[in-house]
C-alpha atoms as a PDB file:
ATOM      1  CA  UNK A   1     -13.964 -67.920   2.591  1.00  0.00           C
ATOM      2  CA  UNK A   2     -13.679 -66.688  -0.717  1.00  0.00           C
ATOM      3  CA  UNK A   3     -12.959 -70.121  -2.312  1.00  0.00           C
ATOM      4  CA  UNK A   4     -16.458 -71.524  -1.494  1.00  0.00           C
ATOM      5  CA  UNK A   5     -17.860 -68.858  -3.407  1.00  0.00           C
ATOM      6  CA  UNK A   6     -16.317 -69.946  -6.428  1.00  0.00           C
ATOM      7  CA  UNK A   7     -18.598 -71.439  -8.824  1.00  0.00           C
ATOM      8  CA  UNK A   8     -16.214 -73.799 -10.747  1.00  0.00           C
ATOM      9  CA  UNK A   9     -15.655 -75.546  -6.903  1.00  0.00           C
ATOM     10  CA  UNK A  10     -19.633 -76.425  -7.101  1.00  0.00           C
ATOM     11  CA  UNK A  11     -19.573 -77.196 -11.192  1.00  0.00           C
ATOM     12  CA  UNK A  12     -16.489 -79.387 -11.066  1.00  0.00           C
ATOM     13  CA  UNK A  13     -18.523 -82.562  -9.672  1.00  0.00           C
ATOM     14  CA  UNK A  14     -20.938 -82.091 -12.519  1.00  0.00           C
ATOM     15  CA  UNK A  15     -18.647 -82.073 -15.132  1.00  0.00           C
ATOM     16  CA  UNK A  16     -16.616 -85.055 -13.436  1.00  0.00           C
ATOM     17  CA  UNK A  17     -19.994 -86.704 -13.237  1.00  0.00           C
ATOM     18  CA  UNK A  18     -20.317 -86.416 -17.296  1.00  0.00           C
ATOM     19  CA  UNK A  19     -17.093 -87.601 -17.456  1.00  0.00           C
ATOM     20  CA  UNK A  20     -17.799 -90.587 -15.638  1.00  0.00           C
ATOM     21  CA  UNK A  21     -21.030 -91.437 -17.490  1.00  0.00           C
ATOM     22  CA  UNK A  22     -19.514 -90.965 -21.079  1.00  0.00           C
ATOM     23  CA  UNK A  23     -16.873 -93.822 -19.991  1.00  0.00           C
ATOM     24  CA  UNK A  24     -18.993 -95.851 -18.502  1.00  0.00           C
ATOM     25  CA  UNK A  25     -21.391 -95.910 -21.393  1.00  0.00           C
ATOM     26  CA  UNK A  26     -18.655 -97.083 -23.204  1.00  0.00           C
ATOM     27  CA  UNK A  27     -17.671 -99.683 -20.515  1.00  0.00           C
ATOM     28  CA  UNK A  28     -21.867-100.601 -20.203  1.00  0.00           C
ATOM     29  CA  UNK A  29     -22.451-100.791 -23.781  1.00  0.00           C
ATOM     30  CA  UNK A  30     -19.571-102.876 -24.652  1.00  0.00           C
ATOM     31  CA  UNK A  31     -20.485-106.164 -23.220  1.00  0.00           C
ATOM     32  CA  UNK A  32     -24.048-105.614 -24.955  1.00  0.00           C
ATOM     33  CA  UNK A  33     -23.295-104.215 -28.546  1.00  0.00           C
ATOM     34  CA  UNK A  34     -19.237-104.933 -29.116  1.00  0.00           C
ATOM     35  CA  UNK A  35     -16.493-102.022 -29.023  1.00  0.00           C
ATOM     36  CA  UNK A  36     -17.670-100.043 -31.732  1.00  0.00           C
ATOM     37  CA  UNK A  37     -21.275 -99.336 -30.821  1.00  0.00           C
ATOM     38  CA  UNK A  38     -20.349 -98.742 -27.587  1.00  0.00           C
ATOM     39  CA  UNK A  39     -17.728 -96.095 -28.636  1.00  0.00           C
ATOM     40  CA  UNK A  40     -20.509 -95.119 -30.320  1.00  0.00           C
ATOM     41  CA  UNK A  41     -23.218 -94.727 -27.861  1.00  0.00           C
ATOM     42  CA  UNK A  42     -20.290 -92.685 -25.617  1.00  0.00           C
ATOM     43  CA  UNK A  43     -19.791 -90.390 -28.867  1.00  0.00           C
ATOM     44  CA  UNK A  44     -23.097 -89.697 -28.525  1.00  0.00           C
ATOM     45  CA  UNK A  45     -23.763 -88.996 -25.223  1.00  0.00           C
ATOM     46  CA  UNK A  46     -21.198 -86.805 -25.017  1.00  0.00           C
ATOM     47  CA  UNK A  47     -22.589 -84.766 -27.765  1.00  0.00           C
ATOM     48  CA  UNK A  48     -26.093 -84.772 -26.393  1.00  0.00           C
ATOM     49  CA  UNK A  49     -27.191 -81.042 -25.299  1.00  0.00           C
ATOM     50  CA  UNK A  50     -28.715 -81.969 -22.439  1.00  0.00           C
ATOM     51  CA  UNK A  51     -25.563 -84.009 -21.038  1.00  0.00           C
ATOM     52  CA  UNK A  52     -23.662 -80.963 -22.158  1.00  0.00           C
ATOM     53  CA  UNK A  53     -25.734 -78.423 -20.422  1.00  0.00           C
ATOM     54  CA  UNK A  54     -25.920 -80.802 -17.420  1.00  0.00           C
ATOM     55  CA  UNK A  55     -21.719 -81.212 -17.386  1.00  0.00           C
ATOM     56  CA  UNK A  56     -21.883 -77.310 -16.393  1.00  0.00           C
ATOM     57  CA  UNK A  57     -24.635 -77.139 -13.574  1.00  0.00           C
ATOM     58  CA  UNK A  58     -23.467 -77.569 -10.067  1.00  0.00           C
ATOM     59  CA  UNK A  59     -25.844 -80.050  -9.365  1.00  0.00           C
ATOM     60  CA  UNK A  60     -26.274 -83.564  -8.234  1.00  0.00           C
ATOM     61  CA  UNK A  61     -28.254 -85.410 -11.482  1.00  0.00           C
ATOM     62  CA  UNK A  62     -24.294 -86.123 -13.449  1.00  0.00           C
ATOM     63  CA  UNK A  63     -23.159 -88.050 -10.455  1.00  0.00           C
ATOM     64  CA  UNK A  64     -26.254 -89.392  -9.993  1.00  0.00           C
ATOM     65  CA  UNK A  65     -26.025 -90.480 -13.101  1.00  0.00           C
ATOM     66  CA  UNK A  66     -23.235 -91.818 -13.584  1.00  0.00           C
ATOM     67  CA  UNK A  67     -24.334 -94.248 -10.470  1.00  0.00           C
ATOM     68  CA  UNK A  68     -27.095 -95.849 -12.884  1.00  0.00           C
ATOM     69  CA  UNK A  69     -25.049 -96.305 -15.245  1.00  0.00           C
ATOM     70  CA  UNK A  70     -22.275 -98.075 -13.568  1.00  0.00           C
ATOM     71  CA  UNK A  71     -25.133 -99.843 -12.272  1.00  0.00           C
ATOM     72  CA  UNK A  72     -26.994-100.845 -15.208  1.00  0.00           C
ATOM     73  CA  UNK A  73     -23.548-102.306 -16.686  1.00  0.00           C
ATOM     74  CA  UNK A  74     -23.191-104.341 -13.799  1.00  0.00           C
ATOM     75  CA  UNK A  75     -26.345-105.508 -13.997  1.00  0.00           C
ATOM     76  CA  UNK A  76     -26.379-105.934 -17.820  1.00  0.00           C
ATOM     77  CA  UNK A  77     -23.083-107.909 -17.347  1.00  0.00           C
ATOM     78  CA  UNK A  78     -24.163-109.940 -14.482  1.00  0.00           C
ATOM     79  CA  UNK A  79     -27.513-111.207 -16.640  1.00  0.00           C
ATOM     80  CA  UNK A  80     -25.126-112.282 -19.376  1.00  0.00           C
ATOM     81  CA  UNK A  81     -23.025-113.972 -17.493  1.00  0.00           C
ATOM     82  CA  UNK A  82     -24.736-116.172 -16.213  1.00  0.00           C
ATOM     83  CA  UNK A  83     -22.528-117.697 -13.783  1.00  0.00           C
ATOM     84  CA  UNK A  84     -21.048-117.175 -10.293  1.00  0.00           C
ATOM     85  CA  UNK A  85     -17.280-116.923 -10.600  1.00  0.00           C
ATOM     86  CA  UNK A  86     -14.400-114.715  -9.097  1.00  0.00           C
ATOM     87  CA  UNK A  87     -15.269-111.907 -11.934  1.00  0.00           C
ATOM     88  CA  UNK A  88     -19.430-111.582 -10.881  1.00  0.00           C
ATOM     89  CA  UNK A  89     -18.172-111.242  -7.562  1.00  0.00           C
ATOM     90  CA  UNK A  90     -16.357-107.848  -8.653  1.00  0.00           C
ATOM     91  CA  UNK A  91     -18.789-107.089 -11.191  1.00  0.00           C
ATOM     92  CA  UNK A  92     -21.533-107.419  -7.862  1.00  0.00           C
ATOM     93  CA  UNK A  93     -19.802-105.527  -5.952  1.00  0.00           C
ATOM     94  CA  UNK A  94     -19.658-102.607  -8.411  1.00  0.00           C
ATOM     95  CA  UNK A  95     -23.396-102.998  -8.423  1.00  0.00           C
ATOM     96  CA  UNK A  96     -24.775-102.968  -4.911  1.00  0.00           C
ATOM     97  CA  UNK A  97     -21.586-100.033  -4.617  1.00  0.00           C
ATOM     98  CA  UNK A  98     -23.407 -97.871  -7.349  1.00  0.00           C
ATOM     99  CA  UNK A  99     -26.869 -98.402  -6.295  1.00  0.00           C
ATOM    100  CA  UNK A 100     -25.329 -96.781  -2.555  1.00  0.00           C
ATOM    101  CA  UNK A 101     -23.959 -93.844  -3.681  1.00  0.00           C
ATOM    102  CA  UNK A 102     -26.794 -93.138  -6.183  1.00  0.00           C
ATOM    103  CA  UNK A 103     -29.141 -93.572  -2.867  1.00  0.00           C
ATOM    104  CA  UNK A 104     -26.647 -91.146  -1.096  1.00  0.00           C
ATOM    105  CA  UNK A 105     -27.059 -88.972  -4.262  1.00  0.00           C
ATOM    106  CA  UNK A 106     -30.765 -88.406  -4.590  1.00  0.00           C
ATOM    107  CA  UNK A 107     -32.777 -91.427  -2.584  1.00  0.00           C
ATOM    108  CA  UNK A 108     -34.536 -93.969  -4.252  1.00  0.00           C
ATOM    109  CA  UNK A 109     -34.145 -93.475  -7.764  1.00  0.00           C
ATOM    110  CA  UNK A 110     -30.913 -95.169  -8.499  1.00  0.00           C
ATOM    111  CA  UNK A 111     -32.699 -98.797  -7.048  1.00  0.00           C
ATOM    112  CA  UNK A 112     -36.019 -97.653  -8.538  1.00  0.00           C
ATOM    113  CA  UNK A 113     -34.186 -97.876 -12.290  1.00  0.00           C
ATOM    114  CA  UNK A 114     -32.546-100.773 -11.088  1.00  0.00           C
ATOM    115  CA  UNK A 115     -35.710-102.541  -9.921  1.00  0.00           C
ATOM    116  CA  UNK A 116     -37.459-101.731 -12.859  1.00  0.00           C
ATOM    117  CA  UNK A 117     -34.948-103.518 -14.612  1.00  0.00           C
ATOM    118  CA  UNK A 118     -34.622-106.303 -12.642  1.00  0.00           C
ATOM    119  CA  UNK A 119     -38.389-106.658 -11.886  1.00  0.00           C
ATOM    120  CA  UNK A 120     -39.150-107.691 -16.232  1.00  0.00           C
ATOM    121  CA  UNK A 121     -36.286-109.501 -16.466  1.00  0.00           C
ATOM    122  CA  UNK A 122     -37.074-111.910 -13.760  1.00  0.00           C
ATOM    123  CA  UNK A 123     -40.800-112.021 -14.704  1.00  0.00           C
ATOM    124  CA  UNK A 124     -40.394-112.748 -18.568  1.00  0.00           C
ATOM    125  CA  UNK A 125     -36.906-114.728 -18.488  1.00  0.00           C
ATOM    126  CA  UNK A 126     -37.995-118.612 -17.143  1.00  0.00           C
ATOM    127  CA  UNK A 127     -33.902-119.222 -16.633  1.00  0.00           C
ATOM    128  CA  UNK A 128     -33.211-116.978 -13.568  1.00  0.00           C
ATOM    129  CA  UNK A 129     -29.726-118.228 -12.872  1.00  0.00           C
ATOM    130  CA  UNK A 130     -28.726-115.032 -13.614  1.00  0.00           C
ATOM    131  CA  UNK A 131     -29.867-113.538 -10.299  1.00  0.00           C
ATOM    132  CA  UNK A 132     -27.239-115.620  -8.086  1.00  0.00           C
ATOM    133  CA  UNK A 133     -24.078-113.305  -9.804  1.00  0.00           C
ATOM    134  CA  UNK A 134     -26.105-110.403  -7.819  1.00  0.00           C
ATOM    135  CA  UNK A 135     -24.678-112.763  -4.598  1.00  0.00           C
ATOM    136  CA  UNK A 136     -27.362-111.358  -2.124  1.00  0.00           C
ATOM    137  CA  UNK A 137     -25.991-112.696   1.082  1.00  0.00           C
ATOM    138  CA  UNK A 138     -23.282-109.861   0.625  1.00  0.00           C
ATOM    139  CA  UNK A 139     -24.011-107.108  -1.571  1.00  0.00           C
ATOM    140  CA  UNK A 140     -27.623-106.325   0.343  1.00  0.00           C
ATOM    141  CA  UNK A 141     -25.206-105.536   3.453  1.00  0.00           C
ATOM    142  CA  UNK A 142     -22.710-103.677   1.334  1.00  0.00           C
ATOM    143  CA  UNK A 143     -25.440-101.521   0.065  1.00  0.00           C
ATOM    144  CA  UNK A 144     -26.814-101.122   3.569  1.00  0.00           C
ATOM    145  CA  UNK A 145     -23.368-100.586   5.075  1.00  0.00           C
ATOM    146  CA  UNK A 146     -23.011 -97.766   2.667  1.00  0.00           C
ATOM    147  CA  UNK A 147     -26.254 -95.994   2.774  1.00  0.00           C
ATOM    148  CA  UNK A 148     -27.124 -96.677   6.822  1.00  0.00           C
ATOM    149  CA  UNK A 149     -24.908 -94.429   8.306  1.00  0.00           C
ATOM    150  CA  UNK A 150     -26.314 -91.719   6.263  1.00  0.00           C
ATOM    151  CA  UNK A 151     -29.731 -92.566   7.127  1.00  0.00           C
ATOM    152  CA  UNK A 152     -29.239 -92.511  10.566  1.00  0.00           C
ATOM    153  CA  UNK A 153     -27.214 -89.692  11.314  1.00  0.00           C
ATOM    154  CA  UNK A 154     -29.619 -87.345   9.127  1.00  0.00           C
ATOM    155  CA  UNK A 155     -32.650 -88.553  11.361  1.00  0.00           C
ATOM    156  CA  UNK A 156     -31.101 -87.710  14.582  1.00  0.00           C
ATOM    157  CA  UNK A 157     -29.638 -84.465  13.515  1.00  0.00           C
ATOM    158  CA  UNK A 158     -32.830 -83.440  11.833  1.00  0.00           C
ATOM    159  CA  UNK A 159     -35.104 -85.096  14.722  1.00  0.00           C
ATOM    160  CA  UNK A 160     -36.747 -87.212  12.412  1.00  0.00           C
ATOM    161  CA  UNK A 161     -38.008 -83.768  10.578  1.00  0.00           C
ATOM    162  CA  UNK A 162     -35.988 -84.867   7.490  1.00  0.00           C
ATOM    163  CA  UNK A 163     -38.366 -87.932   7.191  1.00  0.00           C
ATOM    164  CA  UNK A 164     -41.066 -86.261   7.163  1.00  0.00           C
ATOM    165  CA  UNK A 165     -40.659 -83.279   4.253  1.00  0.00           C
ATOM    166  CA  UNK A 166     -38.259 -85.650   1.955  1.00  0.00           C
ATOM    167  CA  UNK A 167     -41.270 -88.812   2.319  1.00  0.00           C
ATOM    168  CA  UNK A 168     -43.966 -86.596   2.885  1.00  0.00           C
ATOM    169  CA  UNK A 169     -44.004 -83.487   0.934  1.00  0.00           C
ATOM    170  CA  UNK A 170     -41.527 -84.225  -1.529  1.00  0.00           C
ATOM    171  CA  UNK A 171     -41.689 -88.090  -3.021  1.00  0.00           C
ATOM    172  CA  UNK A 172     -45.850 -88.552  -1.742  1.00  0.00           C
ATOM    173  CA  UNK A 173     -45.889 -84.706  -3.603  1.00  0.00           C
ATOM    174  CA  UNK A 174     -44.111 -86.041  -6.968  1.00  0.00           C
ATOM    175  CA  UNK A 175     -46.512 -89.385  -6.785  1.00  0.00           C
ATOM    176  CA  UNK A 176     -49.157 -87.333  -7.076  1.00  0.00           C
ATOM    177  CA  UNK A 177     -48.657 -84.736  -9.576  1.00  0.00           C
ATOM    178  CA  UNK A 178     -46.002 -82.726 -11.338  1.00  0.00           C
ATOM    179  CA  UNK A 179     -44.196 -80.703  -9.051  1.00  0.00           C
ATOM    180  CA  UNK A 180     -41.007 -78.253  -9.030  1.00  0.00           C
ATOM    181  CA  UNK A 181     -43.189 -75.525 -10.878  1.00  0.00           C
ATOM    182  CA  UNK A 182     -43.186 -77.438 -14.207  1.00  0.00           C
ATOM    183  CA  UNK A 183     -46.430 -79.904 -15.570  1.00  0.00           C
ATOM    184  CA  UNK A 184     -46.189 -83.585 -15.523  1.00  0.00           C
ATOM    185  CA  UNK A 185     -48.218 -86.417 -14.876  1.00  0.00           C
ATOM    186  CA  UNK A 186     -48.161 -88.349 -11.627  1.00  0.00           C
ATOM    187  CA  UNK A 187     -44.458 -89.581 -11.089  1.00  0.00           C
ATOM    188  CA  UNK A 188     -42.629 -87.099 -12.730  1.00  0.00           C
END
């Protein structure tokens, strides 16, 4: 049809993405740094060229975005909490939801920023309360719940083939060099 030709159909997520990550910068930053410096950071996002250029590509990467950072204020807010009440619940909830759809988004890099997060935190910080507001027992299933379906349905459609170029020649690829026709070290 000649809707899904229309580019604007395929750029609206992006910009919606943007959208979502320049508020929830604000929203993230606020519990850290106070109202003003989180307005602030938001400002400033928004202005950034690359978020600007990004806001009009019809790709994934503003969504995707916008996942870590709705998850890194959840999990900023949940280590200075501190406690497990009705609020860290929600605030959980928001966390293991964002680290789902940023694995729908684009695999594991959504958890990967999240682990690397978590990962220092727990090593260098002797009071690990913090980790109970993540409340385990429940959000591990919610994320699974989420993502699962995905997962399976994609390996019996594709026959497992899926598996094998996304694992195999695309994140083994990327572990060991630059790839996507641009230099980088291992990683990139």
């Amino acid at each position: 049809s000649p809707e899904a030709k229309e580019i604007w159909a395929y750029r609206l997520p992006s910009f919606l993405g943007i959208l979502a990550c320049v508020l929830l910068t604000w929203w993230a930053a606020g519990s850290l740094y106070g109202r003003q410096n989180a307005l602030l950071a938001a400002v400033l996002l928004a202005a950034a060229l690359g978020v600007n250029l990004e806001a009009r590509l019809a790709k994934s990467d503003a969504v995707l975005l916008a996942c870590i950072i709705l998850a890194q204020g959840a999990l900023g807010r949940l280590y200075l909490a501190r406690e497990t009440d009705g609020q860290s619940k929600t605030i959980a909830a928001l966390f293991w939801i964002a680290l789902g759809l940023g694995t729908l988004i684009k695999g594991p890099v959504a958890p990967g920023v999240a682990l690397l997060t978590v990962l220092p935190l727990a090593i260098y910080d002797p009071d690990r309360s913090w980790l109970r507001g993540f409340h385990f027992t429940w959000g591990v299933p919610l994320f699974l719940l989420i993502v699962l379906p995905w997962f399976v349905a994609i390996g019996i459609s594709s026959g497992g083939e899926f598996y094998q170029r996304s694992l195999g020649d695309d994140f083994l690829a990327k572990i060991q060099m630059g790839q996507e026709n641009h230099w980088g070290p291992p990683g990139y």
